[in-house]
PDB file of N, CA and C in Angstrom:
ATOM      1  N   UNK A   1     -10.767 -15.445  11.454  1.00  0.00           N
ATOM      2  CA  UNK A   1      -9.871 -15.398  10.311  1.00  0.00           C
ATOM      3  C   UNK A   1      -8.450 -15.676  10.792  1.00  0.00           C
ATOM      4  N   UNK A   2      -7.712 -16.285  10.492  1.00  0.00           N
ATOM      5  CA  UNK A   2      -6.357 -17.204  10.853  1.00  0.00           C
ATOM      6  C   UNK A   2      -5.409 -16.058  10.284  1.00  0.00           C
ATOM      7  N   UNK A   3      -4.544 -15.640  10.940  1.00  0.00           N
ATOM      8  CA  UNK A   3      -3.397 -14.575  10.854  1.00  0.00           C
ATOM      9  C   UNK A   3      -1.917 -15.325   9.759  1.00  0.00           C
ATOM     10  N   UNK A   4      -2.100 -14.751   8.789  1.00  0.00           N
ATOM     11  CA  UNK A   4      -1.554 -15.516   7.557  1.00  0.00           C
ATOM     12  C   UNK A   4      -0.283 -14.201   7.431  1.00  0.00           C
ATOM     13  N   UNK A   5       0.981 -14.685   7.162  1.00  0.00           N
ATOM     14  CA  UNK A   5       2.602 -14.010   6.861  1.00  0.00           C
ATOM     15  C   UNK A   5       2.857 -14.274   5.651  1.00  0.00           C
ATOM     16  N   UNK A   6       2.966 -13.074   5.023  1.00  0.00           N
ATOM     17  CA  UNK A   6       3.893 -13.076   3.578  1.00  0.00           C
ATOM     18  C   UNK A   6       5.230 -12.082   3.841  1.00  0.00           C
ATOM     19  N   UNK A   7       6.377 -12.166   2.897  1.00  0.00           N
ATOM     20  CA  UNK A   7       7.234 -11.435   2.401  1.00  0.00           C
ATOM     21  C   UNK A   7       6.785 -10.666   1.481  1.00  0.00           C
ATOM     22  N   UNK A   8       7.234  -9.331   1.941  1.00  0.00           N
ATOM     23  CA  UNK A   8       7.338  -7.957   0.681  1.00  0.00           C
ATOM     24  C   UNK A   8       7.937  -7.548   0.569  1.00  0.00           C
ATOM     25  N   UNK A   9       8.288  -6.737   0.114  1.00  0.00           N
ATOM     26  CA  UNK A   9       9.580  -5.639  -0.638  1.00  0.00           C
ATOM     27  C   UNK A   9       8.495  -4.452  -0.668  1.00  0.00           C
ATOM     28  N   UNK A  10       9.082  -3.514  -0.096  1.00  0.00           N
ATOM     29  CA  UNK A  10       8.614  -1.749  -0.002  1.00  0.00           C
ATOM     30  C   UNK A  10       8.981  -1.498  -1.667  1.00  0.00           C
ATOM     31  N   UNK A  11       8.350  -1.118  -2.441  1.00  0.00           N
ATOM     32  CA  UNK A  11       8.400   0.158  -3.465  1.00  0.00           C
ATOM     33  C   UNK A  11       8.785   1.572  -2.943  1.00  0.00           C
ATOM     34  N   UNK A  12      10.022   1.355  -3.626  1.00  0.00           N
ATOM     35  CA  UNK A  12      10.421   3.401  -3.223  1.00  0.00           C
ATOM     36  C   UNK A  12      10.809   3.839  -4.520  1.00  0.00           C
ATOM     37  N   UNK A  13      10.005   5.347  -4.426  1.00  0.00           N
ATOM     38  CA  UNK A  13      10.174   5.793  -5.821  1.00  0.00           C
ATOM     39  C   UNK A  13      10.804   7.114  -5.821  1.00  0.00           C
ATOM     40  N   UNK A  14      11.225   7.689  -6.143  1.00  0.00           N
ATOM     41  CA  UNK A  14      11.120   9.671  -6.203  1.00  0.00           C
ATOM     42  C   UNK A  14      10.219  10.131  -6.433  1.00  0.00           C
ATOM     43  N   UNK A  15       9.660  10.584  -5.546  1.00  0.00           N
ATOM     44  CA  UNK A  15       8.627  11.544  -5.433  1.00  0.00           C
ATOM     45  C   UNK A  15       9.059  12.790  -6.562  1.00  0.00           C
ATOM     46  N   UNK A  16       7.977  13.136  -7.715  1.00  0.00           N
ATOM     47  CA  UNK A  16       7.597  14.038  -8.395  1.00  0.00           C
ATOM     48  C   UNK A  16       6.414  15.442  -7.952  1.00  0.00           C
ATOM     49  N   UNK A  17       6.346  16.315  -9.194  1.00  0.00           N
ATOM     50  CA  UNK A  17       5.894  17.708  -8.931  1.00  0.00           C
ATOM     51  C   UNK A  17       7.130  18.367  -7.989  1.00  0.00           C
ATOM     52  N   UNK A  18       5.913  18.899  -7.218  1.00  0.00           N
ATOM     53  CA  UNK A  18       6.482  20.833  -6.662  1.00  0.00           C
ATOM     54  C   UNK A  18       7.528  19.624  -5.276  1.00  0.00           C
ATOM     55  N   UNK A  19       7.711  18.172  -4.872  1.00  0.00           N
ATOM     56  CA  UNK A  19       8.301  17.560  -3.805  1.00  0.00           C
ATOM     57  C   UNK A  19       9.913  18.163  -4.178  1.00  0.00           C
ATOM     58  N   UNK A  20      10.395  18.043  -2.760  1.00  0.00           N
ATOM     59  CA  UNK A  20      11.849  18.516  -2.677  1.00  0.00           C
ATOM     60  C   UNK A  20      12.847  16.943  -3.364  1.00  0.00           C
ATOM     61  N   UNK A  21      13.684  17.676  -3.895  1.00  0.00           N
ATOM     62  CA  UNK A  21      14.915  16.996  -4.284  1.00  0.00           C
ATOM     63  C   UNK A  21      15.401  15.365  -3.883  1.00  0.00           C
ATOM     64  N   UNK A  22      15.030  15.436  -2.524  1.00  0.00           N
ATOM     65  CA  UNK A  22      15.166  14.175  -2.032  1.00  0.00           C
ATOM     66  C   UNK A  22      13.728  13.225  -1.318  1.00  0.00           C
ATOM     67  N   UNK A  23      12.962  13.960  -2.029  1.00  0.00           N
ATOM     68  CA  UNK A  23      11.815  13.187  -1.341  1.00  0.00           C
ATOM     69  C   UNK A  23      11.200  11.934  -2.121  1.00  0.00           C
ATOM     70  N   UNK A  24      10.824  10.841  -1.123  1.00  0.00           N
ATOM     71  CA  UNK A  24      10.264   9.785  -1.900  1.00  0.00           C
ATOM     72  C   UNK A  24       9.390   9.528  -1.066  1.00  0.00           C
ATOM     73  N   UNK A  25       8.479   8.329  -2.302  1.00  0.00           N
ATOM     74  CA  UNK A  25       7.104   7.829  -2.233  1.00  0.00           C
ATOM     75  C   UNK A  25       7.312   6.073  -1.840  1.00  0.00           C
ATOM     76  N   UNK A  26       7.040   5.876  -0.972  1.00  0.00           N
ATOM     77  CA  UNK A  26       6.888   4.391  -0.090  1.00  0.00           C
ATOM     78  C   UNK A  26       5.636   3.186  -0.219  1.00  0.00           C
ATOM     79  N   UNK A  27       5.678   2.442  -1.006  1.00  0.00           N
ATOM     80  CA  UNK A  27       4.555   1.918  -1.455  1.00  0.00           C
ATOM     81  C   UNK A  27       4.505   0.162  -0.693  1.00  0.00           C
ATOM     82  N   UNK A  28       3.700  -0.513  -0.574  1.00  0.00           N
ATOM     83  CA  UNK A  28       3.661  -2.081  -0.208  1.00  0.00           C
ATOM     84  C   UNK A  28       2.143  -2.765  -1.161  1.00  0.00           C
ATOM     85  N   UNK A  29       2.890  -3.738  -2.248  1.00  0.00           N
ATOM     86  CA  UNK A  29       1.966  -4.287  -2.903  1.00  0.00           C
ATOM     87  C   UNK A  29       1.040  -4.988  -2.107  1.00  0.00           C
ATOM     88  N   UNK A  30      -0.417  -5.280  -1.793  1.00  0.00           N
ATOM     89  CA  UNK A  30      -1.247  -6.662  -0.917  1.00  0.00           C
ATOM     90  C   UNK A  30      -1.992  -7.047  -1.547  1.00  0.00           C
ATOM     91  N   UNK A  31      -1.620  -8.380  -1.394  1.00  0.00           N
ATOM     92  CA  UNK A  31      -2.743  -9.786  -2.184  1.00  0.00           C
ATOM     93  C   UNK A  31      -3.942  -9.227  -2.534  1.00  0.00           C
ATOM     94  N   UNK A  32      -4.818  -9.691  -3.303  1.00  0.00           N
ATOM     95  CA  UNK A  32      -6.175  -9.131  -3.285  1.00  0.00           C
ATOM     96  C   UNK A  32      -6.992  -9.802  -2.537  1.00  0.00           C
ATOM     97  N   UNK A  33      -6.498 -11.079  -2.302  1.00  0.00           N
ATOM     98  CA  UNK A  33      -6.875 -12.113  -1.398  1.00  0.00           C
ATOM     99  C   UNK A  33      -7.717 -10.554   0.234  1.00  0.00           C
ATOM    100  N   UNK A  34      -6.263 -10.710   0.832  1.00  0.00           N
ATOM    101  CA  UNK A  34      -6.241  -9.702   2.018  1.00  0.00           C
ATOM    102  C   UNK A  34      -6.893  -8.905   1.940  1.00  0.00           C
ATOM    103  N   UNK A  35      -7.386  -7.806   0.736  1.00  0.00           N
ATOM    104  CA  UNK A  35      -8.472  -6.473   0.204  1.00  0.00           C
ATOM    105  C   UNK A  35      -9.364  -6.507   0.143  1.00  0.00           C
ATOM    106  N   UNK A  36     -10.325  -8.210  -0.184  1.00  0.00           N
ATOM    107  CA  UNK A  36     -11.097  -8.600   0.154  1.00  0.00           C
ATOM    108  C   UNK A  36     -11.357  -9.170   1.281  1.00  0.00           C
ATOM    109  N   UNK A  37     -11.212  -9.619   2.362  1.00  0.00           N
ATOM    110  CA  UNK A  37     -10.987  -9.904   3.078  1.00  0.00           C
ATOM    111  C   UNK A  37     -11.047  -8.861   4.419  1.00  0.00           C
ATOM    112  N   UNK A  38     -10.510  -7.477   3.913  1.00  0.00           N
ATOM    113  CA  UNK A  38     -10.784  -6.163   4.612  1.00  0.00           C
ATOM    114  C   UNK A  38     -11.689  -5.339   4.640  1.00  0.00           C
ATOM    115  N   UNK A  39     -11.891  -6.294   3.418  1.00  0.00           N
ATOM    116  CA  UNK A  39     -13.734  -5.137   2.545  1.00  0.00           C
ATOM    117  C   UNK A  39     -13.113  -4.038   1.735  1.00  0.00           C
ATOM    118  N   UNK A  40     -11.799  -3.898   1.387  1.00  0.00           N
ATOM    119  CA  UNK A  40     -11.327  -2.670   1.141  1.00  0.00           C
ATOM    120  C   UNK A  40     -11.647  -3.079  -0.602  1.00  0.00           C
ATOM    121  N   UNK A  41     -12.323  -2.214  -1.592  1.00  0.00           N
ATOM    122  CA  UNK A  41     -12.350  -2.028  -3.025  1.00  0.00           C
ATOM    123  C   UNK A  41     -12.385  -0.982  -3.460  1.00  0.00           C
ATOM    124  N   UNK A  42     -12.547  -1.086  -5.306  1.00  0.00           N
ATOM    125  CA  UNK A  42     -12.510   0.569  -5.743  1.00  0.00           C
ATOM    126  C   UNK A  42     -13.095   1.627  -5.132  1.00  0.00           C
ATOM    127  N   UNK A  43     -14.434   1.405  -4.755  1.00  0.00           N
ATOM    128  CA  UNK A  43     -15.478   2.353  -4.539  1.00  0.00           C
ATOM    129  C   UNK A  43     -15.030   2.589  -2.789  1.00  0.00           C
ATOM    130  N   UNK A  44     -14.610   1.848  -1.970  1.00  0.00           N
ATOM    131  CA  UNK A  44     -14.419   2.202  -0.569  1.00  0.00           C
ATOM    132  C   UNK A  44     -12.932   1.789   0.024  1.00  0.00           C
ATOM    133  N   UNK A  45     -11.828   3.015  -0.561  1.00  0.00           N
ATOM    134  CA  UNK A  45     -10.592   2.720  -0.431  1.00  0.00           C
ATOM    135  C   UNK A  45      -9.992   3.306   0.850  1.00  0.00           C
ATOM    136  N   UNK A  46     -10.637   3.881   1.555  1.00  0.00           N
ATOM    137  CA  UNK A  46      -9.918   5.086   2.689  1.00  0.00           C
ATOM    138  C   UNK A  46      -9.679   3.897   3.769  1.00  0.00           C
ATOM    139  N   UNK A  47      -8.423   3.989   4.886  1.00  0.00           N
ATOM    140  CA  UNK A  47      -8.438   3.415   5.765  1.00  0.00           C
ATOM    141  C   UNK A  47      -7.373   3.881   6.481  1.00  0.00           C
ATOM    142  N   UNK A  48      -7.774   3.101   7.774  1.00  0.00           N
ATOM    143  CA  UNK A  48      -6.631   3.928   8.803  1.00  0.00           C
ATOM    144  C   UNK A  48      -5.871   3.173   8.904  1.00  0.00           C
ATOM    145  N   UNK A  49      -4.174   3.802   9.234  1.00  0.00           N
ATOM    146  CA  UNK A  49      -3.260   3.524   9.687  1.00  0.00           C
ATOM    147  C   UNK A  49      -3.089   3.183  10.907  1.00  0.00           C
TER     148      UNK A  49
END
């Protein structure tokens, strides 16, 4: 599989509920292209960092 580069932009949000005052949530949108490609779908989402 050929090692393919895109540009993203991080999603940062404020973290809600019982989170402290200044805490936020860090998100990165990926192709679905790439998700498939990882095997990653609804039913088998867990993966390591």
């Amino acid at each position: 599989m050929a090692l393919e580069e895109r540009q993203a932009k991080i999603l940062i949000n404020k973290a809600g509920g019982t989170a402290g005052p200044e805490a936020k949530s860090y998100r990165v949108a990926l192709p679905s292209a790439w998700m498939k490609a990882l095997g990653i779908h609804e039913n088998d989402r867990e993966v390591t960092l």
